[in-house]
Protein backbone atom coordinates (compact mmCIF):
# COMPACT_ATOMS: atom_id res chain seq x y z
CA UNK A 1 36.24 -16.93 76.16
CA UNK A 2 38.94 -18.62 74.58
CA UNK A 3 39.27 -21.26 71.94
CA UNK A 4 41.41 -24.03 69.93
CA UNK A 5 41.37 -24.48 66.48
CA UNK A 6 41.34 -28.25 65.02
CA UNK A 7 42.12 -29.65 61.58
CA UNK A 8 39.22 -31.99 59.91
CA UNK A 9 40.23 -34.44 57.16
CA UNK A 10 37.97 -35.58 54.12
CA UNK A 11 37.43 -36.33 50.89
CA UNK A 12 36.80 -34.38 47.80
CA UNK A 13 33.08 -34.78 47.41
CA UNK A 14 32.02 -36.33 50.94
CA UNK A 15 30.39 -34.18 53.76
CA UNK A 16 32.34 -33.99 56.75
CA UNK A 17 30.25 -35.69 59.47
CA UNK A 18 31.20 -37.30 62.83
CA UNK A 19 32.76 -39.77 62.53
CA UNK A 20 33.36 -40.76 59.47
CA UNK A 21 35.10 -39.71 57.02
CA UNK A 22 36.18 -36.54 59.19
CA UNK A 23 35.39 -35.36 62.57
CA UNK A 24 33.23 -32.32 62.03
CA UNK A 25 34.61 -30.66 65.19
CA UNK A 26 36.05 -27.13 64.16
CA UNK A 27 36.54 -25.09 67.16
CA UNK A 28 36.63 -25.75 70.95
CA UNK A 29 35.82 -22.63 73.53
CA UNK A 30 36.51 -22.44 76.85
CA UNK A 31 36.28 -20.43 79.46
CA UNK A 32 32.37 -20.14 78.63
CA UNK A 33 30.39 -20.56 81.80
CA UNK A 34 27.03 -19.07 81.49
CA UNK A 35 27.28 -18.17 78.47
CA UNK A 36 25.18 -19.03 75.48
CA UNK A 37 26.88 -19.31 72.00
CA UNK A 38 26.16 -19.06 68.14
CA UNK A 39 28.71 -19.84 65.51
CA UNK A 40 29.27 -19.35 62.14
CA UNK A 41 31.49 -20.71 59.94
CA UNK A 42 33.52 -20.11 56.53
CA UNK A 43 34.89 -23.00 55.35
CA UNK A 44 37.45 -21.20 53.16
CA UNK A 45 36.53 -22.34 50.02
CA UNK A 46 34.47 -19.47 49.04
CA UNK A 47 30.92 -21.19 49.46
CA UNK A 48 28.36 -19.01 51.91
CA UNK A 49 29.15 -19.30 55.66
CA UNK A 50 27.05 -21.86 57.77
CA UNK A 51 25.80 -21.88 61.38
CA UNK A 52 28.53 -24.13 63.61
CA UNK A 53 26.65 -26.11 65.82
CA UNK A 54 27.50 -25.72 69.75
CA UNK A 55 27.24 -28.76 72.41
CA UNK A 56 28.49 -28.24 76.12
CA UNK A 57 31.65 -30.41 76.60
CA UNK A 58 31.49 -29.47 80.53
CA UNK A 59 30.10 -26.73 82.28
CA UNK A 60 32.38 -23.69 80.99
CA UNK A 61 33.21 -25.37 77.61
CA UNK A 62 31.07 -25.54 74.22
CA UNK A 63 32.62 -27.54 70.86
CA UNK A 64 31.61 -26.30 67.56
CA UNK A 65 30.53 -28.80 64.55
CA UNK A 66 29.25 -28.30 61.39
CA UNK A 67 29.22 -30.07 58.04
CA UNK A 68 30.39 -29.00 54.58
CA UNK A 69 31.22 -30.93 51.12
CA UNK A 70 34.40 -29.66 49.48
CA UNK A 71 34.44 -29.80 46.13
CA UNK A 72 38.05 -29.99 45.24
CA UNK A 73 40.61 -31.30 46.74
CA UNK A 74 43.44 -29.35 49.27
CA UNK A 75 44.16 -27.16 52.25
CA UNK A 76 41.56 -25.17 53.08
CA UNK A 77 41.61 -22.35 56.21
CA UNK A 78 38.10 -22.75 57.70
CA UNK A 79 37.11 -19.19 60.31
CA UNK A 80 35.15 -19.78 63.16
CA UNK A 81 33.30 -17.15 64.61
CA UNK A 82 31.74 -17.70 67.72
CA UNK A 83 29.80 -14.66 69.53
CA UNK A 84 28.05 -14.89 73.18
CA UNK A 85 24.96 -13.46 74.92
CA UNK A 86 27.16 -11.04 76.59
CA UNK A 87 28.16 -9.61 73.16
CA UNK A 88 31.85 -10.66 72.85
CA UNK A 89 33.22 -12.22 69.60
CA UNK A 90 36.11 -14.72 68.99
CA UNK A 91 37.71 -15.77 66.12
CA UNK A 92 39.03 -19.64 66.00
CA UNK A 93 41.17 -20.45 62.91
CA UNK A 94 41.20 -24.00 62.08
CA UNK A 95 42.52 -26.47 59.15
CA UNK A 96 40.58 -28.51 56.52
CA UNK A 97 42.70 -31.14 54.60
CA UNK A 98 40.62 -32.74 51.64
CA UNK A 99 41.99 -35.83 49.85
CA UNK A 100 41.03 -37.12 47.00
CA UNK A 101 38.27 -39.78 46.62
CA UNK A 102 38.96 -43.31 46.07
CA UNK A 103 40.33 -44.08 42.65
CA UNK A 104 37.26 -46.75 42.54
CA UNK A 105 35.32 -43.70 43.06
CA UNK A 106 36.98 -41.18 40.90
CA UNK A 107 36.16 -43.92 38.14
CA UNK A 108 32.56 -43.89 38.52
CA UNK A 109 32.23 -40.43 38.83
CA UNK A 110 34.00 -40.05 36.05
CA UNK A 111 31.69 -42.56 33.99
CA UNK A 112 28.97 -40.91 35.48
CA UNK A 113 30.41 -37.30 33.88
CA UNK A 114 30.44 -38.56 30.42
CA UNK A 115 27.05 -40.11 30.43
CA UNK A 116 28.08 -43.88 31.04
């Protein structure tokens, strides 16, 4: 197996979900045929790993999604680890970048913060 790494973009405060506002691809593996996967991922930001989802692309290739709400804003390193039913493990490194929300949005949560 091998695999790609991808970088996601979001906001601060919005799950990243296909397709909008990020595609919630975060690894690609190839060289896979016949193999089954499970994934799990760390989204860097020190919040409990998830299970990546896995969908055949072709017949030797599986892409990995999941979907994860960052709290603050930045660069975050997100580790995929992907194991098989033949008992190998790989390790895909790939790249959130979180924005900030809408200043419309900052505003309301920020009214919503102070009780108003």
């Amino acid at each position: 197996m091998t695999g790609t790494g991808a970088i996601v973009r979001g906001r601060e405060g919005t799950i990243l979900l296909t397709p909008v506002p990020a595609n919630g691809q975060v690894a690609l593996v190839s060289n896979a045929r016949g193999r089954r996967i499970a994934a799990t991922v760390d989204w860097g930001d020190g919040t409990r790993p998830t299970s990546g989802e896995g969908a055949g692309t072709s017949e030797d290739s599986f892409q990995v999604s999941g979907t994860h709400a960052y709290d603050e804003d930045g660069t975050y390193r997100i580790t995929v680890t992907i194991t098989d039913n033949r008992g190998s493990e790989l390790v895909v490194l790939s790249e959130a970048q979180i924005a900030d929300p809408p200043d419309a949005l900052n505003q309301a949560l920020d009214r919503a913060e102070d009780g108003g």
